[in-house]
Protein backbone atom coordinates (compact mmCIF):
# COMPACT_ATOMS: atom_id res chain seq x y z
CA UNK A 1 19.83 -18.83 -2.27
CA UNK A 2 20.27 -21.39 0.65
CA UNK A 3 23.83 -20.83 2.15
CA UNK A 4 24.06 -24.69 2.80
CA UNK A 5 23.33 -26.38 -0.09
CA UNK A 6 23.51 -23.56 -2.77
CA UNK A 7 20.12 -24.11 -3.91
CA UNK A 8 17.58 -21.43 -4.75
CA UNK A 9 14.66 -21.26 -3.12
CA UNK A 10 11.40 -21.08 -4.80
CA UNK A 11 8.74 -19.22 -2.76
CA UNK A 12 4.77 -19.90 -4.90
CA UNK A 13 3.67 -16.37 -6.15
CA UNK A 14 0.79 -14.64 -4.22
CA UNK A 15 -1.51 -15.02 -7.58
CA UNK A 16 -4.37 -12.90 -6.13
CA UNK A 17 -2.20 -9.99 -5.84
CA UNK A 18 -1.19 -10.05 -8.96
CA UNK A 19 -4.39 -10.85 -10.70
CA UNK A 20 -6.04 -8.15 -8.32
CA UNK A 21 -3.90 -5.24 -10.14
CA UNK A 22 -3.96 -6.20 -13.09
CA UNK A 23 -7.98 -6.14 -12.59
CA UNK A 24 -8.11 -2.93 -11.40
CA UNK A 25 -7.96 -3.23 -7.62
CA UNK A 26 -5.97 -2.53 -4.58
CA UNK A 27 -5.85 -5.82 -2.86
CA UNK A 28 -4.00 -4.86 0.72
CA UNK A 29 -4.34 -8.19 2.65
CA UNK A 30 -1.72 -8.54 5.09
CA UNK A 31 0.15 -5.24 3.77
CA UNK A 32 1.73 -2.99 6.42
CA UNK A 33 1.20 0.63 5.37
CA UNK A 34 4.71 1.10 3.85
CA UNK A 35 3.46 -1.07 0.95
CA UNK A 36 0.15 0.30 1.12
CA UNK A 37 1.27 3.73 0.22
CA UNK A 38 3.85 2.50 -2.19
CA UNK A 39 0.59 1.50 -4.50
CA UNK A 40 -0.95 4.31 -3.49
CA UNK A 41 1.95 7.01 -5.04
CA UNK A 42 2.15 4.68 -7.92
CA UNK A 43 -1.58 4.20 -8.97
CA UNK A 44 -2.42 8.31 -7.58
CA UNK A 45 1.04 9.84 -8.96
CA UNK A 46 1.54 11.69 -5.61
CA UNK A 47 4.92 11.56 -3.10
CA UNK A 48 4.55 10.20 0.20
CA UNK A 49 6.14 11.56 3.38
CA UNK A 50 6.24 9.67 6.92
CA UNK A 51 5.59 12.81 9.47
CA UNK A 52 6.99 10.84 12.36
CA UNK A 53 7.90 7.43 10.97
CA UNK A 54 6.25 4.94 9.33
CA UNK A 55 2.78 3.69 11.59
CA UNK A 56 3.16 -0.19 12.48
CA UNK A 57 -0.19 -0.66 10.82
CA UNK A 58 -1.08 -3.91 8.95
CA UNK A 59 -4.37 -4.22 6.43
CA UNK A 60 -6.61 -5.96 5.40
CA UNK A 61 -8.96 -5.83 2.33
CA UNK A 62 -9.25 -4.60 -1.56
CA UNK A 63 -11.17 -1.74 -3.09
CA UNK A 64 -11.41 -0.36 -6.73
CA UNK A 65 -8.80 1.67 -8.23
CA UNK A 66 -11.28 3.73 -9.86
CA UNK A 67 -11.70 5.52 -6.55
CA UNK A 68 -10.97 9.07 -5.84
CA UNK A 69 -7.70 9.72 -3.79
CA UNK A 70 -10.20 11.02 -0.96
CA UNK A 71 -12.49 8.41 -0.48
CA UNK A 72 -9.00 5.78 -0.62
CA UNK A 73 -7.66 7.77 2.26
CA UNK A 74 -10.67 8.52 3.93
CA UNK A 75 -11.24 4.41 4.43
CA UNK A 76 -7.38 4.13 5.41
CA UNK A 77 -7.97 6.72 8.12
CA UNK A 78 -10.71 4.67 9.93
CA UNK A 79 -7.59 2.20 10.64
CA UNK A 80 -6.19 5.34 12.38
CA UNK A 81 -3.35 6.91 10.18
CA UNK A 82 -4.20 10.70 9.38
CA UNK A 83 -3.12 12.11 6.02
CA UNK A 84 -2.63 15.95 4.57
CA UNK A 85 -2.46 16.60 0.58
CA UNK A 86 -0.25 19.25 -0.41
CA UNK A 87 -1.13 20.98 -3.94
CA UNK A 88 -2.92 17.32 -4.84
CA UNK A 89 1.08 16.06 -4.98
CA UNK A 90 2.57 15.34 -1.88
CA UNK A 91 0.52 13.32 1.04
CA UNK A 92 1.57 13.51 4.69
CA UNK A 93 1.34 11.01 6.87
CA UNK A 94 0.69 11.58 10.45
CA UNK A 95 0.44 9.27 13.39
C-alpha cells in the first residue's frame, strides 16, 4: 500500500519460480541462503540452524529436487557455506 495515494501496489509475479517448483526443481537465482535453506527444510523435512549467523551468500542456479540431501549440500558448499547433519534431521550451518 502506497502511503500517499492509498493505492496498492502490484509487483508482476516471478513466474519461473513458481513454475520451477511446481516442476520439480530448486530454482535459487538471486536467493540469499536464508531462502535457500527455507526450501531446503521444506522439500528435505530437516531443521536448519545458523552456527554463527546467517552467511551473506547470494545464488545462483536450479537443480532437481529428486536429488539426495548430500549431493544438494555438497554443490552449496562449493559457494563456501559448510553444513553438519544431525540424526538425518537437523543441518548446521557453519561459516
Amino acid at each position: 500500500l502506497d502511503s500517499r495515494t492509498n493505492a496498492f501496489k502490484v509487483q508482476p509475479a516471478n513466474t519461473d519460480k513458481i513454475m520451477s517448483w511446481k516442476n520439480g526443481i530448486f530454482n535459487f537465482q538471486d536467493n540469499n541462503l536464508a531462502e535457500v535453506m527455507r526450501q531446503l527444510s521444506r522439500w528435505y523435512d530437516i531443521d536448519v540452524v545458523y552456527e554463527k549467523g546467517i552467511p551473506d551468500i547470494v545464488f545462483e542456479g536450479r537443480m532437481g529436487r529428486d536429488l539426495k540431501l548430500s549431493v544438494v549440500l555438497s554443490f552449496l558448499e562449493k559457494s563456501g557455506v559448510h553444513f553438519k547433519l544431525l540424526d538425518n534431521r537437523k543441518l548446521i550451518v557453519m561459516p
